[in-house]
PDB file of N, CA and C in Angstrom:
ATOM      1  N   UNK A   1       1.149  -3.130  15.794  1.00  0.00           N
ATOM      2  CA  UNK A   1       0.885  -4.456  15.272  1.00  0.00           C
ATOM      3  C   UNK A   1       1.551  -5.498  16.167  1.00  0.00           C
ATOM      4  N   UNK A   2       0.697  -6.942  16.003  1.00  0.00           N
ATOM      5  CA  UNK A   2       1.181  -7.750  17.092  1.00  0.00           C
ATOM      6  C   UNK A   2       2.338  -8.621  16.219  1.00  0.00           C
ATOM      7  N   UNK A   3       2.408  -8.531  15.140  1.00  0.00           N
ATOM      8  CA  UNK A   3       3.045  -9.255  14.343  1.00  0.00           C
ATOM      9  C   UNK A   3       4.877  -9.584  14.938  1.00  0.00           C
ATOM     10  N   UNK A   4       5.170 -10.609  14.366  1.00  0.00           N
ATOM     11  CA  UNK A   4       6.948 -10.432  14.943  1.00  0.00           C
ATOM     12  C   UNK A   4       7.371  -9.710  13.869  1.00  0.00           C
ATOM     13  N   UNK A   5       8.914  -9.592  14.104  1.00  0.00           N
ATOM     14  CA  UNK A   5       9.190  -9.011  12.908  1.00  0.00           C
ATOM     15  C   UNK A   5       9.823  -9.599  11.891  1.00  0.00           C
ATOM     16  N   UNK A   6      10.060  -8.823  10.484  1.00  0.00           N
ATOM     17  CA  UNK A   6      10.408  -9.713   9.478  1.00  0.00           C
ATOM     18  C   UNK A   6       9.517 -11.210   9.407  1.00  0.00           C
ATOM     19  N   UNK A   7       8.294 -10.806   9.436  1.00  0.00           N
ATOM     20  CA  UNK A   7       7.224 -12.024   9.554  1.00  0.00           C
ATOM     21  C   UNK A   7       6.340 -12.392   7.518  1.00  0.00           C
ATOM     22  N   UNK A   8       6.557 -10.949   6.837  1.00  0.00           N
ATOM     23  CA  UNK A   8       5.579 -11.175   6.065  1.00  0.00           C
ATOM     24  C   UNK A   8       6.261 -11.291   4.324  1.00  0.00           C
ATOM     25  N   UNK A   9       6.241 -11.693   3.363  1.00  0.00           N
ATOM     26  CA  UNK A   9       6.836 -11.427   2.309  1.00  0.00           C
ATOM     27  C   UNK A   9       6.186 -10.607   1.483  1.00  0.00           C
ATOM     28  N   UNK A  10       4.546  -9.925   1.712  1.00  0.00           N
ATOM     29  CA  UNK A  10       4.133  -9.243   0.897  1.00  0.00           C
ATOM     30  C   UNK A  10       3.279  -8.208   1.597  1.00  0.00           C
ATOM     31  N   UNK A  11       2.882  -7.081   2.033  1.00  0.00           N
ATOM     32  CA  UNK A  11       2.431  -6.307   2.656  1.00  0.00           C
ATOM     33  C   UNK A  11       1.436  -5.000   2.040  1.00  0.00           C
ATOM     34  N   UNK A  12       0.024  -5.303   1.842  1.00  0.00           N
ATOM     35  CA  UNK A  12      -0.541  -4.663   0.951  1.00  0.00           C
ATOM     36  C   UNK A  12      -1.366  -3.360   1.852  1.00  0.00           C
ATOM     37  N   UNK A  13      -1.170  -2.366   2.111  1.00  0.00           N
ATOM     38  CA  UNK A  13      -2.052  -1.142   2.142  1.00  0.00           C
ATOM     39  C   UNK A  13      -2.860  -0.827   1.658  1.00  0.00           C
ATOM     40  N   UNK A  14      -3.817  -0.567   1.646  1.00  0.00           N
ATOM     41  CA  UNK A  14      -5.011  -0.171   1.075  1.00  0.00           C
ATOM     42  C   UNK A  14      -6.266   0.999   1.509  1.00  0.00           C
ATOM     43  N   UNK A  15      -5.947   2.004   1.252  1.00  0.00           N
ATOM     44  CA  UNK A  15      -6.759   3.384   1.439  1.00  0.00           C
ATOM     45  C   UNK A  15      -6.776   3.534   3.505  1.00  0.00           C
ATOM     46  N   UNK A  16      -5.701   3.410   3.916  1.00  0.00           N
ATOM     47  CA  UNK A  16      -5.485   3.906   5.233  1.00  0.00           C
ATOM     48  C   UNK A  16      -4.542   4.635   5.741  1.00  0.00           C
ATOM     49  N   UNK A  17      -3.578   4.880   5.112  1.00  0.00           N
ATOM     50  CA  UNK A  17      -2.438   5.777   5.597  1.00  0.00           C
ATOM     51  C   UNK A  17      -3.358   7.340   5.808  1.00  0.00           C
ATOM     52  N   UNK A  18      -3.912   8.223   4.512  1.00  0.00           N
ATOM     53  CA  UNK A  18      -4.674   8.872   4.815  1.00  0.00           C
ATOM     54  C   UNK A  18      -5.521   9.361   6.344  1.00  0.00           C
ATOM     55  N   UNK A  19      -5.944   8.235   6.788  1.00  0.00           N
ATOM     56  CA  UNK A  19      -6.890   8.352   7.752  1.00  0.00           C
ATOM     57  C   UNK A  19      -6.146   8.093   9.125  1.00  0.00           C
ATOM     58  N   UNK A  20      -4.712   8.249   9.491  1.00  0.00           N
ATOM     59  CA  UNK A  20      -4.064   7.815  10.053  1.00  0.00           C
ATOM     60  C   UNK A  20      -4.088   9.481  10.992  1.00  0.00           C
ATOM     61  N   UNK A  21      -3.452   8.983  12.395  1.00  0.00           N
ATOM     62  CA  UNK A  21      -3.069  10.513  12.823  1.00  0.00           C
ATOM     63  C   UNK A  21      -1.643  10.720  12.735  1.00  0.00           C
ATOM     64  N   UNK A  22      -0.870   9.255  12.694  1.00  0.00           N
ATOM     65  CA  UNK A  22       0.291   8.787  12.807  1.00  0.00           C
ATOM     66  C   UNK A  22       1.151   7.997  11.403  1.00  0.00           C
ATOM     67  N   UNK A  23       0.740   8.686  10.231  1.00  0.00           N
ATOM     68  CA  UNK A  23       1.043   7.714   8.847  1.00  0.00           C
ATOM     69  C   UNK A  23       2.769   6.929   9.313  1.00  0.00           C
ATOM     70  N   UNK A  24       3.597   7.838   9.904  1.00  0.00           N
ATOM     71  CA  UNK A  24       5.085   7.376  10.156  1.00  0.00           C
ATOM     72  C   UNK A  24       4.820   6.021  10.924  1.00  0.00           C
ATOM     73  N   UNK A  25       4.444   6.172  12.140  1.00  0.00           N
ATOM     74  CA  UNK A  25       4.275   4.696  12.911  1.00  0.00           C
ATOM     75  C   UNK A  25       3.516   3.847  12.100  1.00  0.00           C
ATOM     76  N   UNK A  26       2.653   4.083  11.121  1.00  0.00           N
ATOM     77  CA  UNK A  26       2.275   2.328  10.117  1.00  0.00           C
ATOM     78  C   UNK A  26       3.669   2.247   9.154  1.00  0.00           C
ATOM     79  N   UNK A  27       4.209   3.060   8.778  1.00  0.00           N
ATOM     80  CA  UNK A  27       4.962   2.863   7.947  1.00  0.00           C
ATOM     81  C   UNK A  27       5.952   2.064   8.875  1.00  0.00           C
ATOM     82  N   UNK A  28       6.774   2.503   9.922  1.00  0.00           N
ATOM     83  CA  UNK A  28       7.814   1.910  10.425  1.00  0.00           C
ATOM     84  C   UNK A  28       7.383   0.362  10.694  1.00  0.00           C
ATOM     85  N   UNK A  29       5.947   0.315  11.071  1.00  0.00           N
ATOM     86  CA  UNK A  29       5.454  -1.030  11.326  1.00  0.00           C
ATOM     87  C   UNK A  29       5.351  -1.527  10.231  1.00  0.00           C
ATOM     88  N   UNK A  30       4.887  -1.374   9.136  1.00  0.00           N
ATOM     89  CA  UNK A  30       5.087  -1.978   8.271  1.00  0.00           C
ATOM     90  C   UNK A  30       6.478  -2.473   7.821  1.00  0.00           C
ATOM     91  N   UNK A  31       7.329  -1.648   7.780  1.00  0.00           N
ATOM     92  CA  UNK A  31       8.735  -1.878   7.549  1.00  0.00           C
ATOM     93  C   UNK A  31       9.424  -2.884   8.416  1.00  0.00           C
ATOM     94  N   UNK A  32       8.918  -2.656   9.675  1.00  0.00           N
ATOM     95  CA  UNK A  32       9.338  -3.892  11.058  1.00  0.00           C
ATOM     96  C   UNK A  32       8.748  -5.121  10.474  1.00  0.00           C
ATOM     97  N   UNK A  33       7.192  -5.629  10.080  1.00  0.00           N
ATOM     98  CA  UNK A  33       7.206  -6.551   9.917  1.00  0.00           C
ATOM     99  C   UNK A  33       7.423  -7.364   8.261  1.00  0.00           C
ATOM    100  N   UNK A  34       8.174  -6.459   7.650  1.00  0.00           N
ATOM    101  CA  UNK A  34       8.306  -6.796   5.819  1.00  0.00           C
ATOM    102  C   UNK A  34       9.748  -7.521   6.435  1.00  0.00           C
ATOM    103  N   UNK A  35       9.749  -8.874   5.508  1.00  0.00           N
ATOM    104  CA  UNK A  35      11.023  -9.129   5.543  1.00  0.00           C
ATOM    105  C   UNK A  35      11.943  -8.055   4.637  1.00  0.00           C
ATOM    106  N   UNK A  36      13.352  -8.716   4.426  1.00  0.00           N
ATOM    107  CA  UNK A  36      13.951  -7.750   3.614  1.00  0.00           C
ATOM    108  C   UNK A  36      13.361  -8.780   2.655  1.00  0.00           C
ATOM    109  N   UNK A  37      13.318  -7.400   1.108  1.00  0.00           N
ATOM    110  CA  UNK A  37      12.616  -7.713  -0.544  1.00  0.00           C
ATOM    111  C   UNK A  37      11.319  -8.002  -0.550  1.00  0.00           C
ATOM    112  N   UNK A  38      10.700  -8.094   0.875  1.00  0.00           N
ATOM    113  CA  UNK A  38       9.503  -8.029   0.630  1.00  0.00           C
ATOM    114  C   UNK A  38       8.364  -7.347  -0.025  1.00  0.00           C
ATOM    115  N   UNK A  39       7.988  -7.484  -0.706  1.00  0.00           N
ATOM    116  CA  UNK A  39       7.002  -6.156  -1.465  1.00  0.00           C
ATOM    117  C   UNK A  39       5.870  -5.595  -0.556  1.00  0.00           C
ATOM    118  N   UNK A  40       6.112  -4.154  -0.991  1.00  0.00           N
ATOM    119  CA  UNK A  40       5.121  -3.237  -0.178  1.00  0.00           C
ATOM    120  C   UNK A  40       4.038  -2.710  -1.419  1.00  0.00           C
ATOM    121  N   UNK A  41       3.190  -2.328  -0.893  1.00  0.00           N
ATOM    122  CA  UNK A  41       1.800  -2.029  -2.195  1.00  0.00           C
ATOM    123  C   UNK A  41       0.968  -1.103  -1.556  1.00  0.00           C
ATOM    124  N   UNK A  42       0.897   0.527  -1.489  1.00  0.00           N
ATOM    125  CA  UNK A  42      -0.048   1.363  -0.839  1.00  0.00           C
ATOM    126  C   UNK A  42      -0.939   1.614  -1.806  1.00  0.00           C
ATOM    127  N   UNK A  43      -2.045   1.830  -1.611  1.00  0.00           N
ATOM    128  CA  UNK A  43      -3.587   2.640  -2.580  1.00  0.00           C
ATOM    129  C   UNK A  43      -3.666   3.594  -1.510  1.00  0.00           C
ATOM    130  N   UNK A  44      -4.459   4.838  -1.541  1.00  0.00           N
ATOM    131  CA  UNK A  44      -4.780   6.106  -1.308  1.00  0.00           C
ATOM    132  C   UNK A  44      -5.641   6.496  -2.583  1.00  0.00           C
ATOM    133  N   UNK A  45      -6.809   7.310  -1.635  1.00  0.00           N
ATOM    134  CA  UNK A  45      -7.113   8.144  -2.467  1.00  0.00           C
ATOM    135  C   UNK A  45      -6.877   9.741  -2.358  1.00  0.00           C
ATOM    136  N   UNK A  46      -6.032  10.786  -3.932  1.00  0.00           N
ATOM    137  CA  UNK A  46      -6.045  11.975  -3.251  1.00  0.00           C
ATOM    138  C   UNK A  46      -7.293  13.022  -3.100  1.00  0.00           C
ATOM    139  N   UNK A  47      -6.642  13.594  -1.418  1.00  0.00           N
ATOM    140  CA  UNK A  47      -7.123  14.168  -0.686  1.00  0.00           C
ATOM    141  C   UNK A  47      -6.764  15.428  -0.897  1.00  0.00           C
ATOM    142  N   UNK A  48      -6.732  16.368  -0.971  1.00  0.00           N
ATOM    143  CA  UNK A  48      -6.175  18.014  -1.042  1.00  0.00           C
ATOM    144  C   UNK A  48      -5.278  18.321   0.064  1.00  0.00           C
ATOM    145  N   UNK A  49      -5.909  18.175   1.181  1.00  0.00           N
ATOM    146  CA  UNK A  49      -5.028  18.303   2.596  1.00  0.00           C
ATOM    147  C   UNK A  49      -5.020  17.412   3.614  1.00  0.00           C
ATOM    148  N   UNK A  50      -4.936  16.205   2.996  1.00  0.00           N
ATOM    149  CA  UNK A  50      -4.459  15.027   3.518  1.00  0.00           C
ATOM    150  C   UNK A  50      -2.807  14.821   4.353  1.00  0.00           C
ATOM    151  N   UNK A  51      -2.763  14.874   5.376  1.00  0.00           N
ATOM    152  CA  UNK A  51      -0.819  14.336   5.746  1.00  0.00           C
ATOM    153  C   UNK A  51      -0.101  13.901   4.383  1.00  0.00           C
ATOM    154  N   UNK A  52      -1.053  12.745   3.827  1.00  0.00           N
ATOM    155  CA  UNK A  52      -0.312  12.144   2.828  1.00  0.00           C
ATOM    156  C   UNK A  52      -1.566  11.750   1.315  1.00  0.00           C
ATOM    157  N   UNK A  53      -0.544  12.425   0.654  1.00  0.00           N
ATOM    158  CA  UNK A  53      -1.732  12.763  -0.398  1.00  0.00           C
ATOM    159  C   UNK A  53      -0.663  12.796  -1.980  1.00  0.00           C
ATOM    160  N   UNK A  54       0.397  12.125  -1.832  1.00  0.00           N
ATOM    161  CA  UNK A  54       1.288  12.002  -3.336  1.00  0.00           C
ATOM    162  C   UNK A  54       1.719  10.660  -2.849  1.00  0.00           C
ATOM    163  N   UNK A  55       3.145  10.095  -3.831  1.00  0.00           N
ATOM    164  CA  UNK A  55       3.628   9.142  -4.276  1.00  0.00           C
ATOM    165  C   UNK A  55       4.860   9.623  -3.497  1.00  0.00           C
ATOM    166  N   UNK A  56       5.111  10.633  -3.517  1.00  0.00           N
ATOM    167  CA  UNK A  56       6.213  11.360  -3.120  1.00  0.00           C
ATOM    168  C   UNK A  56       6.455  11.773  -1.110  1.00  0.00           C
ATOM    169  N   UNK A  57       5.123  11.428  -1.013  1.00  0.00           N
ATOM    170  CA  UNK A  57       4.719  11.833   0.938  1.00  0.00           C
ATOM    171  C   UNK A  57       4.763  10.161   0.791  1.00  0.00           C
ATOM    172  N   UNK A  58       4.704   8.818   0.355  1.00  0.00           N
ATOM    173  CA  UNK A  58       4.593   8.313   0.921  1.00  0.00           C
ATOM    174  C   UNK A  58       5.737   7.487   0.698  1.00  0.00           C
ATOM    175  N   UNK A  59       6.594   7.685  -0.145  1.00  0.00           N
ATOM    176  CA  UNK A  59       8.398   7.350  -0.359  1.00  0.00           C
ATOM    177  C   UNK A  59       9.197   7.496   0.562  1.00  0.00           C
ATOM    178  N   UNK A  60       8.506   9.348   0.950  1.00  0.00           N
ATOM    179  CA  UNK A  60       9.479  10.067   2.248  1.00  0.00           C
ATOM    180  C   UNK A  60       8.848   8.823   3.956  1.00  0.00           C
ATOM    181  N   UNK A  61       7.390   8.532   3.548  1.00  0.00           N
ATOM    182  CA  UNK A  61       7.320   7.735   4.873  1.00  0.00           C
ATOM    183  C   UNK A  61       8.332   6.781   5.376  1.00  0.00           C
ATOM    184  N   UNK A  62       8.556   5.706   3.960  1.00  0.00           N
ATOM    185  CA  UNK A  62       9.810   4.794   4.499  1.00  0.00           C
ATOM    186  C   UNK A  62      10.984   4.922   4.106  1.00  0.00           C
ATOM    187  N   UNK A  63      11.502   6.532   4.140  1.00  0.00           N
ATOM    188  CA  UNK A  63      12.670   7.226   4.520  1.00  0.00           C
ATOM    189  C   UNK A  63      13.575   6.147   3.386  1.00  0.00           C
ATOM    190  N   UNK A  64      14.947   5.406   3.699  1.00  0.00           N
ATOM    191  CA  UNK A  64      15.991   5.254   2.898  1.00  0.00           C
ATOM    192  C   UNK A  64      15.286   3.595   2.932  1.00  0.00           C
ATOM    193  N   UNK A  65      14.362   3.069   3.097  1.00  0.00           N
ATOM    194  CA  UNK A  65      14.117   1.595   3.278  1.00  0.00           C
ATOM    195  C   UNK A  65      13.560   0.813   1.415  1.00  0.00           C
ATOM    196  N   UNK A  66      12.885   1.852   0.897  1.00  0.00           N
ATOM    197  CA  UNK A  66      12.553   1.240  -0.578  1.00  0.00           C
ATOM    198  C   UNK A  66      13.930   1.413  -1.300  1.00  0.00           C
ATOM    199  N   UNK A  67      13.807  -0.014  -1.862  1.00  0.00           N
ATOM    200  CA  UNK A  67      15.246  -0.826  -2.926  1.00  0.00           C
ATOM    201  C   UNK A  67      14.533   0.274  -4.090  1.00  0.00           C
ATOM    202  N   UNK A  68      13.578  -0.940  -4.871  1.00  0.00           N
ATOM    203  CA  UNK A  68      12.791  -0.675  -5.698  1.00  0.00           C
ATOM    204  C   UNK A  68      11.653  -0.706  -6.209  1.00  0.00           C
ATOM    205  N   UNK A  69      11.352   0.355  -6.825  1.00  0.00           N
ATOM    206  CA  UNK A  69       9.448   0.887  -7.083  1.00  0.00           C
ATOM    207  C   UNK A  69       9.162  -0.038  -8.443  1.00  0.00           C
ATOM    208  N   UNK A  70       8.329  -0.975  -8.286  1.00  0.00           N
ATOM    209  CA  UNK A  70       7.590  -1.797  -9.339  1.00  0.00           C
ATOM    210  C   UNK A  70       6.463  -0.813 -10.217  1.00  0.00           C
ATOM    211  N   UNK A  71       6.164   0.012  -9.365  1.00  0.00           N
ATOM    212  CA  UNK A  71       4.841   0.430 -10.023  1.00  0.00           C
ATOM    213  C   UNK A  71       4.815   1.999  -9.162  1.00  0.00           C
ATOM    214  N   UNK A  72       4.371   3.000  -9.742  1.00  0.00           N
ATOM    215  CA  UNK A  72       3.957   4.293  -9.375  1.00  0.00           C
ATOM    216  C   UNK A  72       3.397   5.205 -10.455  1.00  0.00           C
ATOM    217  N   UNK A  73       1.959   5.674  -9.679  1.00  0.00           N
ATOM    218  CA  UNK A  73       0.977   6.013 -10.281  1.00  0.00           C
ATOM    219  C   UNK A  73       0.316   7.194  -9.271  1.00  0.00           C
ATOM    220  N   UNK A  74       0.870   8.518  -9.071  1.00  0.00           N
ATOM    221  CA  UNK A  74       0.530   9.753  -8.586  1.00  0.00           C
ATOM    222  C   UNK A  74      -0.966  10.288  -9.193  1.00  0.00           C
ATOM    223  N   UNK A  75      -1.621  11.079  -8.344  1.00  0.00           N
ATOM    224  CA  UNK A  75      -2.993  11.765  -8.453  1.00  0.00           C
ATOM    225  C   UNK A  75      -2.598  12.686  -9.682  1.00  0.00           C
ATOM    226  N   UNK A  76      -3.778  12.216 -11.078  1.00  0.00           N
ATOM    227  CA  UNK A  76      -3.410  13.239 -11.997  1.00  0.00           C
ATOM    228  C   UNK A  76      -4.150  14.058 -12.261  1.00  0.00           C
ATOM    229  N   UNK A  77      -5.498  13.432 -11.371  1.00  0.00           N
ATOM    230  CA  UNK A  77      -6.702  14.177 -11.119  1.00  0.00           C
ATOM    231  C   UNK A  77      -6.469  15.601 -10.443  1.00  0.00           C
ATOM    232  N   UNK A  78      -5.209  15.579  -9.792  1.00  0.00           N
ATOM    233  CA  UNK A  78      -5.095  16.482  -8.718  1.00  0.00           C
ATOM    234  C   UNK A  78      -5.851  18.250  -8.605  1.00  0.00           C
ATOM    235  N   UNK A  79      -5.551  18.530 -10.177  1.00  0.00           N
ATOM    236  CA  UNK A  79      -6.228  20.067 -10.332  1.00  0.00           C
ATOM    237  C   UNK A  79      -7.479  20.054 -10.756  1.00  0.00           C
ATOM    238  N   UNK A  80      -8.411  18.978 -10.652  1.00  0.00           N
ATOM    239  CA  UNK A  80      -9.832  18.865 -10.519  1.00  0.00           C
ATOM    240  C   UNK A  80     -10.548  18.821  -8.657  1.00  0.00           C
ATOM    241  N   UNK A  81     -11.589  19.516  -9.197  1.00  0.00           N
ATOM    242  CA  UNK A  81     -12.623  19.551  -7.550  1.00  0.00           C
ATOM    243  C   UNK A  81     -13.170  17.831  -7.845  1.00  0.00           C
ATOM    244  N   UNK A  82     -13.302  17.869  -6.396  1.00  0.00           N
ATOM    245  CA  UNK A  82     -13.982  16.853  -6.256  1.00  0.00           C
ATOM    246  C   UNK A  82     -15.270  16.070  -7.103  1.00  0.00           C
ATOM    247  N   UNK A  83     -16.442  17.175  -7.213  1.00  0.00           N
ATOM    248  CA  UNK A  83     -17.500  17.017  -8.095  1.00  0.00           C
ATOM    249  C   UNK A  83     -17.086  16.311  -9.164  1.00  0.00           C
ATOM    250  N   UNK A  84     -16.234  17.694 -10.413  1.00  0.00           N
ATOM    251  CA  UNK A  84     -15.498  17.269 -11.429  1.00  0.00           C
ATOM    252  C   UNK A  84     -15.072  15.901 -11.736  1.00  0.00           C
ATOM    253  N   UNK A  85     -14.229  15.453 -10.828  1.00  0.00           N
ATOM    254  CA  UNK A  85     -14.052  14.012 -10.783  1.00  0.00           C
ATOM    255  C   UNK A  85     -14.494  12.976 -10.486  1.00  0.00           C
ATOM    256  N   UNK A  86     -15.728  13.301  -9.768  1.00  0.00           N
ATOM    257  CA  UNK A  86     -16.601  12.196  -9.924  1.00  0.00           C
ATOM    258  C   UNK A  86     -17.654  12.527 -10.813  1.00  0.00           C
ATOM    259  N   UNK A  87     -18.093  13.222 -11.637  1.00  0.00           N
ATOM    260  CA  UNK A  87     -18.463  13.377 -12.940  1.00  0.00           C
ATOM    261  C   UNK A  87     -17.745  12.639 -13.936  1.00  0.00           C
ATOM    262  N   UNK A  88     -16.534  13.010 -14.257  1.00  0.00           N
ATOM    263  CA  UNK A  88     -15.991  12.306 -15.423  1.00  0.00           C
ATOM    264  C   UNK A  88     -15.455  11.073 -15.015  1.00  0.00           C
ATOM    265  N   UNK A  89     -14.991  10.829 -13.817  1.00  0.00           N
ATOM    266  CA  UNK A  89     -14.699   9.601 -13.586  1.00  0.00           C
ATOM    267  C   UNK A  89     -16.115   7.905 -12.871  1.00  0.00           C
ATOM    268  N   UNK A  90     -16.617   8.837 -12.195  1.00  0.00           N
ATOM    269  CA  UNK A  90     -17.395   7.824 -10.993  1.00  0.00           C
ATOM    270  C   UNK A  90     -16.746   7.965 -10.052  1.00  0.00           C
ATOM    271  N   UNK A  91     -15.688   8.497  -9.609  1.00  0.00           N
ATOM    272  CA  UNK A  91     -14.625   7.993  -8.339  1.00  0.00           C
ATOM    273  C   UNK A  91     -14.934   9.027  -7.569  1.00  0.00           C
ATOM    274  N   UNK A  92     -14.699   8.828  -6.107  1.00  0.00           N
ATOM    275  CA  UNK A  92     -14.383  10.248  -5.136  1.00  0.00           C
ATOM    276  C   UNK A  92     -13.447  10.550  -5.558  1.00  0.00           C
ATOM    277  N   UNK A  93     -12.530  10.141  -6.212  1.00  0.00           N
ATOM    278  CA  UNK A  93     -11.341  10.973  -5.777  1.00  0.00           C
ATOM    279  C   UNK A  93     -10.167  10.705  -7.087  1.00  0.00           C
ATOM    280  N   UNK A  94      -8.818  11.439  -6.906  1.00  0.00           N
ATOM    281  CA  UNK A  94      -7.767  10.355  -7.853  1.00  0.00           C
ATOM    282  C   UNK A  94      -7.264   9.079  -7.133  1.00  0.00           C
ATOM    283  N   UNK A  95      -7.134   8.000  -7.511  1.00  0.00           N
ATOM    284  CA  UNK A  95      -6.144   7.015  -6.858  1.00  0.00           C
ATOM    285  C   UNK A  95      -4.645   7.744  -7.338  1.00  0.00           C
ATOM    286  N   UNK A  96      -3.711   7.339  -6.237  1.00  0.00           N
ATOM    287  CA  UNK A  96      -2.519   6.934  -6.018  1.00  0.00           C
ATOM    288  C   UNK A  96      -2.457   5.826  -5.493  1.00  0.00           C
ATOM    289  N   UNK A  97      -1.179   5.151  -6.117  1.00  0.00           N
ATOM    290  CA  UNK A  97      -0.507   3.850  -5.868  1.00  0.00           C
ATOM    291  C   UNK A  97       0.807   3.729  -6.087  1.00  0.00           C
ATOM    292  N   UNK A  98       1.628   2.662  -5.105  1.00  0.00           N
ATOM    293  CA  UNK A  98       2.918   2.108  -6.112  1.00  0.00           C
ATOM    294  C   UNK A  98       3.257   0.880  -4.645  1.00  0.00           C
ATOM    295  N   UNK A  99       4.148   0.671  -5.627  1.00  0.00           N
ATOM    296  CA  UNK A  99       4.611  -0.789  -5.247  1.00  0.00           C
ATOM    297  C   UNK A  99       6.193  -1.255  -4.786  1.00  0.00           C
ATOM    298  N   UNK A 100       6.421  -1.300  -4.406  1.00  0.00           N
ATOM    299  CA  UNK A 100       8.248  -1.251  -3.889  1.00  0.00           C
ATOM    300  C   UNK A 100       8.708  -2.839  -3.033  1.00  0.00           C
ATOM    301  N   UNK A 101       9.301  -2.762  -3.300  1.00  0.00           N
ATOM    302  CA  UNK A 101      10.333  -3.617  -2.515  1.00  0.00           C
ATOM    303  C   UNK A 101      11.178  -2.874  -1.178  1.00  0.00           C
ATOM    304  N   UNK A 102      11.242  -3.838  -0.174  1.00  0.00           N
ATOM    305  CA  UNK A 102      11.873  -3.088   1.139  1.00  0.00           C
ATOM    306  C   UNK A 102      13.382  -3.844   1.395  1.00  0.00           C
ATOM    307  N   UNK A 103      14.403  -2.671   2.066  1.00  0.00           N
ATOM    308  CA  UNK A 103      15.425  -3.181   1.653  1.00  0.00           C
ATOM    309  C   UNK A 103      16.056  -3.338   3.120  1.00  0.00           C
ATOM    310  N   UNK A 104      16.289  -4.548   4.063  1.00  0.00           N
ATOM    311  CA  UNK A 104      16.682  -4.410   5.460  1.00  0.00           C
ATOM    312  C   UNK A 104      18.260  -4.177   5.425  1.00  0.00           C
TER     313      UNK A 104
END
């Protein structure tokens, strides 16, 4: 990212860590450009064998940097096939989400 750092107060993700080859380098970038307390906000959808596919793979991304989690909401879909869940739901998939604050 071209961004400076400590440039942004709110930093929203949205269904790309997944598709990443590198989920650690968005995270650190993200973290480079969050001020400190800035709020962070990832969506994902789970994947089975995704890099990052919990609430819990994507906590460990920004290592000791989240203060505190506003919101977390893990795949509960998880022991359903795909089909299944978009049968009872409409969705591809389960969402995961949560929301944190970053702590410089």
């Amino acid at each position: 990212m071209t961004f400076l750092d400590n440039t942004f107060d709110a930093i929203i993700c949205g269904w790309v860590l997944p598709y990443s080859i590198n989920p650690e380098k968005i995270a650190d970038n993200i973290t480079r450009v969050a001020k400190n307390k800035a709020l962070i906000a990832v969506g994902i959808v789970y994947t089975p064998n995704a890099l990052i596919n919990s609430t819990d793979k994507i906590k460990l991304l920004f290592k000791n940097k989240i203060e505190n989690i506003f919101f977390e909401y893990d795949a509960c879909l998880k022991d359903q096939d795909s089909n299944t869940i978009q049968k009872n739901t409409t969705m591809a998939g389960s969402q995961i989400m949560i929301s944190f604050d970053i702590k410089k």
